[in-house]
N, C-alpha and C. Protein backbone atom coordinates (compact mmCIF):
# COMPACT_ATOMS: atom_id res chain seq x y z
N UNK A 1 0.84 -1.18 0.00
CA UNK A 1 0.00 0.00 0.00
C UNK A 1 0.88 1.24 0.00
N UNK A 2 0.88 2.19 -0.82
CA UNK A 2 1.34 3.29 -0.88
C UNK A 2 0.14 5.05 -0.67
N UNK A 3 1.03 5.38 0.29
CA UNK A 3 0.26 6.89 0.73
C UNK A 3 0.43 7.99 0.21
N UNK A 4 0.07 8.82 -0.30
CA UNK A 4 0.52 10.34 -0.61
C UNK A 4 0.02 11.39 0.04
N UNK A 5 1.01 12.64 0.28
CA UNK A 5 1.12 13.46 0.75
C UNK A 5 1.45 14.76 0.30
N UNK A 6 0.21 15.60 0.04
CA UNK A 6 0.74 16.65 -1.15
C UNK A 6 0.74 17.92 -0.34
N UNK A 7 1.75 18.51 -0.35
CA UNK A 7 2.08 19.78 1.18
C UNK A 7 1.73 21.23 0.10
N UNK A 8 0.90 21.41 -0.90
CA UNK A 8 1.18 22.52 -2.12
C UNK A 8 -0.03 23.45 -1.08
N UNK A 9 -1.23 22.76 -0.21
CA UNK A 9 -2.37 23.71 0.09
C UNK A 9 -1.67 24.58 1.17
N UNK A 10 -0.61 23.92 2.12
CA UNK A 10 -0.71 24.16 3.76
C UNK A 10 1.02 24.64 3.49
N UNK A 11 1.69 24.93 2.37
CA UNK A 11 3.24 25.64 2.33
C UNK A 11 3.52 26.08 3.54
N UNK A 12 2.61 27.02 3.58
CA UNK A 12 3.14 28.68 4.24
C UNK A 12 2.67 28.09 6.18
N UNK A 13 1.98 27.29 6.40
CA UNK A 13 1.84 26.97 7.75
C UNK A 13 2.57 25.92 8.32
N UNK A 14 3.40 26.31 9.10
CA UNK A 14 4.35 25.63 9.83
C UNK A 14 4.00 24.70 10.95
N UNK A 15 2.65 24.72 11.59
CA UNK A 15 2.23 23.78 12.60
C UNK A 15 1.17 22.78 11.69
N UNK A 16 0.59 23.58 11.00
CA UNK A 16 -0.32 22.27 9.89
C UNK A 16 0.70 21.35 9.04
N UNK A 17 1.96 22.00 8.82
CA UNK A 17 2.97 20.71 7.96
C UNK A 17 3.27 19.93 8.82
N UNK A 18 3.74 20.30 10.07
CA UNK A 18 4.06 19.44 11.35
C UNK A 18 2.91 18.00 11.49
N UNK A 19 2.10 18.73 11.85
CA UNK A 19 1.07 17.45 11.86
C UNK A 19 0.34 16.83 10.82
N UNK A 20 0.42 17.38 9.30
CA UNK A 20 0.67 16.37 8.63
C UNK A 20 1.65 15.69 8.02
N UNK A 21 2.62 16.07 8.34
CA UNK A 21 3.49 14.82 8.49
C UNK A 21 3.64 13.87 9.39
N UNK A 22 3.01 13.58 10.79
CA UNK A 22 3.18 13.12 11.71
C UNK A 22 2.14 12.35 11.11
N UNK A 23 0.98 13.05 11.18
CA UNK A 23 -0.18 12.05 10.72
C UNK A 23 -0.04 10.61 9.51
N UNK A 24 0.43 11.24 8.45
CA UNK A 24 0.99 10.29 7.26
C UNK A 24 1.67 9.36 7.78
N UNK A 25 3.01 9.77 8.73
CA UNK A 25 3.94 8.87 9.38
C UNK A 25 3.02 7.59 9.81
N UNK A 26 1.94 7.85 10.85
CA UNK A 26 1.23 7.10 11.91
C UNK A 26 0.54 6.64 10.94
N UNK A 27 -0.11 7.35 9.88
CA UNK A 27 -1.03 6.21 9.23
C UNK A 27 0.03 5.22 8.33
N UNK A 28 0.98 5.48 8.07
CA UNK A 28 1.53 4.60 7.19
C UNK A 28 2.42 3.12 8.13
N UNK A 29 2.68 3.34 9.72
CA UNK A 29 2.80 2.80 10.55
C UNK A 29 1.65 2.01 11.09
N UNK A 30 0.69 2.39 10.81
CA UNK A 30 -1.00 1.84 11.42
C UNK A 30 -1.08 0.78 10.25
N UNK A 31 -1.15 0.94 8.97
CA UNK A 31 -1.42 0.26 7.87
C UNK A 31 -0.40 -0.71 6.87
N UNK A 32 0.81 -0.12 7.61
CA UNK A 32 2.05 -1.01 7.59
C UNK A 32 2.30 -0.51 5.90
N UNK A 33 2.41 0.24 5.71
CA UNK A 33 2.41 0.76 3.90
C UNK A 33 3.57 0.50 4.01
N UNK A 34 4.09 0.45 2.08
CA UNK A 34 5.41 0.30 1.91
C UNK A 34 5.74 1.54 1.49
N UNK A 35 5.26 2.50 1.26
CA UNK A 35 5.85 3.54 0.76
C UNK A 35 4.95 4.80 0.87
N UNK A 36 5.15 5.91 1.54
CA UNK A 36 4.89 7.16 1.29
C UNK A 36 5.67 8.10 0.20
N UNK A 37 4.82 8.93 -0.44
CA UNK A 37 5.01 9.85 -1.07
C UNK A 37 5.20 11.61 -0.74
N UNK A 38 5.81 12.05 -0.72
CA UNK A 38 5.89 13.13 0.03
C UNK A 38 6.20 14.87 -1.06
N UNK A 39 5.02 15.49 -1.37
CA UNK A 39 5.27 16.52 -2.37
C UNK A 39 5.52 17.48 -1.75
N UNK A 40 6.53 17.90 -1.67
CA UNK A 40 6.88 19.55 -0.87
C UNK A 40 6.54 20.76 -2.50
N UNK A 41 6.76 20.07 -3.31
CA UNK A 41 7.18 21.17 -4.63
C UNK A 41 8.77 21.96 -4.97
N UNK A 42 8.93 22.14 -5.72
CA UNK A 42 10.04 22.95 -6.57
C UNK A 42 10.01 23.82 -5.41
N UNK A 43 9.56 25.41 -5.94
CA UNK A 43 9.72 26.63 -4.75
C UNK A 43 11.36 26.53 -4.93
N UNK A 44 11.71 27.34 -4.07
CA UNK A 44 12.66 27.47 -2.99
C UNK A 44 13.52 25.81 -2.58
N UNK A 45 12.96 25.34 -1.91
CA UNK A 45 13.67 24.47 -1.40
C UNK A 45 13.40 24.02 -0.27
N UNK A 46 13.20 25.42 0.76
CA UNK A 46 12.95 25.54 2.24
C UNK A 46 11.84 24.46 2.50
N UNK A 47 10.59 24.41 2.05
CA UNK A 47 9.73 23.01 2.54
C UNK A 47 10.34 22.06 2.51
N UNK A 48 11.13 21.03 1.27
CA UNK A 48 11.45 20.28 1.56
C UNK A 48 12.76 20.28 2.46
N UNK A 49 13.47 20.87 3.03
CA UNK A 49 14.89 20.88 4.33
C UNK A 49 13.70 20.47 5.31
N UNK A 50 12.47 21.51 5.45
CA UNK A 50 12.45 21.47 6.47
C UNK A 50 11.50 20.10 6.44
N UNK A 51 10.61 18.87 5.36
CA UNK A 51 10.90 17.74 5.61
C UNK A 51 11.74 17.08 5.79
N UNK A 52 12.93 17.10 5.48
CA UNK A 52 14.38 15.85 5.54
C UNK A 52 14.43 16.68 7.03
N UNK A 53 14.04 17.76 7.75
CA UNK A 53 14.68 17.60 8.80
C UNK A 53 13.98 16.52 10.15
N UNK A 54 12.24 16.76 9.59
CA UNK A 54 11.41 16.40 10.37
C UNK A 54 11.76 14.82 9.83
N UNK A 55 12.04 14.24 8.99
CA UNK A 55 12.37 12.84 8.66
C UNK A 55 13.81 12.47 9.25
N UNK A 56 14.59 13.32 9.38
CA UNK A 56 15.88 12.69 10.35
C UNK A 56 15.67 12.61 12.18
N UNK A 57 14.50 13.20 12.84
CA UNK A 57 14.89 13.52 13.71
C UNK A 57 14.99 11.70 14.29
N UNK A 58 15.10 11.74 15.13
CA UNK A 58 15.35 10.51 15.90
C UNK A 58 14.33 9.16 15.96
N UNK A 59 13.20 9.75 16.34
CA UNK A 59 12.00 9.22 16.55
C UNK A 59 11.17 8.52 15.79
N UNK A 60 11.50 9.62 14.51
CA UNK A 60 10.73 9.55 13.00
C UNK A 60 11.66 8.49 12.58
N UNK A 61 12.68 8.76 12.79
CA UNK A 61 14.11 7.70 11.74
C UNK A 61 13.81 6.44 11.99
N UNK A 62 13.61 5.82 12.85
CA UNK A 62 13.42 4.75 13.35
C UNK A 62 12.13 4.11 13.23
N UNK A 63 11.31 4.60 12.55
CA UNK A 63 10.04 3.94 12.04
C UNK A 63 10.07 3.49 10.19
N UNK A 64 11.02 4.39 9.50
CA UNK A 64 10.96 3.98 8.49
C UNK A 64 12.28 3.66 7.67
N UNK A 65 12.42 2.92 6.63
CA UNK A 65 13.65 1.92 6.41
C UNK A 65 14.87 3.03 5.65
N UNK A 66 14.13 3.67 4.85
CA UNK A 66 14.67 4.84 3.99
C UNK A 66 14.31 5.62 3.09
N UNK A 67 15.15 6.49 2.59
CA UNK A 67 14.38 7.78 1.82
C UNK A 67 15.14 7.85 0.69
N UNK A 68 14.33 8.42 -0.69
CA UNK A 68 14.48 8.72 -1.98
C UNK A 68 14.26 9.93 -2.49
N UNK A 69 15.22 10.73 -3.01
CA UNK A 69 14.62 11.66 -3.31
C UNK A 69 14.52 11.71 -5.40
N UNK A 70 13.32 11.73 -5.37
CA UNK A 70 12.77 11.46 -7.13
C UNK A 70 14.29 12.16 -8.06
N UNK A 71 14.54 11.45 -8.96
CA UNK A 71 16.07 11.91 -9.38
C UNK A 71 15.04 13.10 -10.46
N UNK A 72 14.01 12.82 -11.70
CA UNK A 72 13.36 12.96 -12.17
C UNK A 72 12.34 14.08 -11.96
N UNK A 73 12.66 14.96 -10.40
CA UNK A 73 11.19 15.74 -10.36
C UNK A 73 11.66 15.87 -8.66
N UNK A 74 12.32 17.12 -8.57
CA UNK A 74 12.89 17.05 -7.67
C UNK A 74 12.45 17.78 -6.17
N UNK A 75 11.00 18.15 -6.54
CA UNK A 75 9.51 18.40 -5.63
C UNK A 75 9.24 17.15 -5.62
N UNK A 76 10.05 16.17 -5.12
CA UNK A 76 9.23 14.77 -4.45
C UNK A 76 10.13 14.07 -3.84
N UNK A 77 9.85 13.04 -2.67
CA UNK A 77 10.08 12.37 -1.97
C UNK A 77 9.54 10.86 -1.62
N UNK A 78 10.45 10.23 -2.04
CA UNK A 78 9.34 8.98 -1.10
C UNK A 78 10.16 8.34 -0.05
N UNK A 79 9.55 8.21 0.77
CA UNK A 79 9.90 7.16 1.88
C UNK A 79 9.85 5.66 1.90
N UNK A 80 10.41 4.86 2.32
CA UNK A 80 9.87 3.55 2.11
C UNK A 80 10.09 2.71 3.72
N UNK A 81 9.01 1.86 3.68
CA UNK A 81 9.04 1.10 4.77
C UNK A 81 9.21 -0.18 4.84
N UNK A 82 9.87 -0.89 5.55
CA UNK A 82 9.88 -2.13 5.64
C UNK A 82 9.23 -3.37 7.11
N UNK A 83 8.46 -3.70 6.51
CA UNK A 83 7.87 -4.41 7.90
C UNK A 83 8.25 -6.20 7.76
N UNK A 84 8.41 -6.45 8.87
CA UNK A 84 9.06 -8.01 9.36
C UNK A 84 7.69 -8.91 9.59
């Protein structure tokens, strides 16, 4: 099962990206997905740092196996999970 996550409505709000990313995290942990999708967009840049930062922190790291960033389209991300 794969999730997506498109951050283009909620850019500019810094506590609504927070918790949807947390949320995606937990549902993709709840449903055991293999892969999230994660669209910050082109822009700047600044959304996606400030996902890879919320994806390194400690807590987060340790729930999922690893990260991709689209070679092809470089407003995207996926995550991938691995469950035992």
């Amino acid at each position: 099962m794969k999730l997506k996550l498109d951050l283009h409505d909620i850019y500019n709000n810094s506590r609504e990206i927070d918790r949807a990313l947390h949320g995606v995290i937990q549902e993709a942990v709840r449903i055991k997905a293999t892969q999230v999708e994660i669209i910050p967009g082109k822009g700047s840049g600044q959304l996606k740092k400030k996902v890879l930062r919320f994806l390194e922190q400690k807590e987060i790291k340790a729930l999922y196996h690893r990260i991709d960033k689209d070679a092809k389209n470089h407003g995207r991300l996926f995550v991938y999970f691995q469950w035992k």
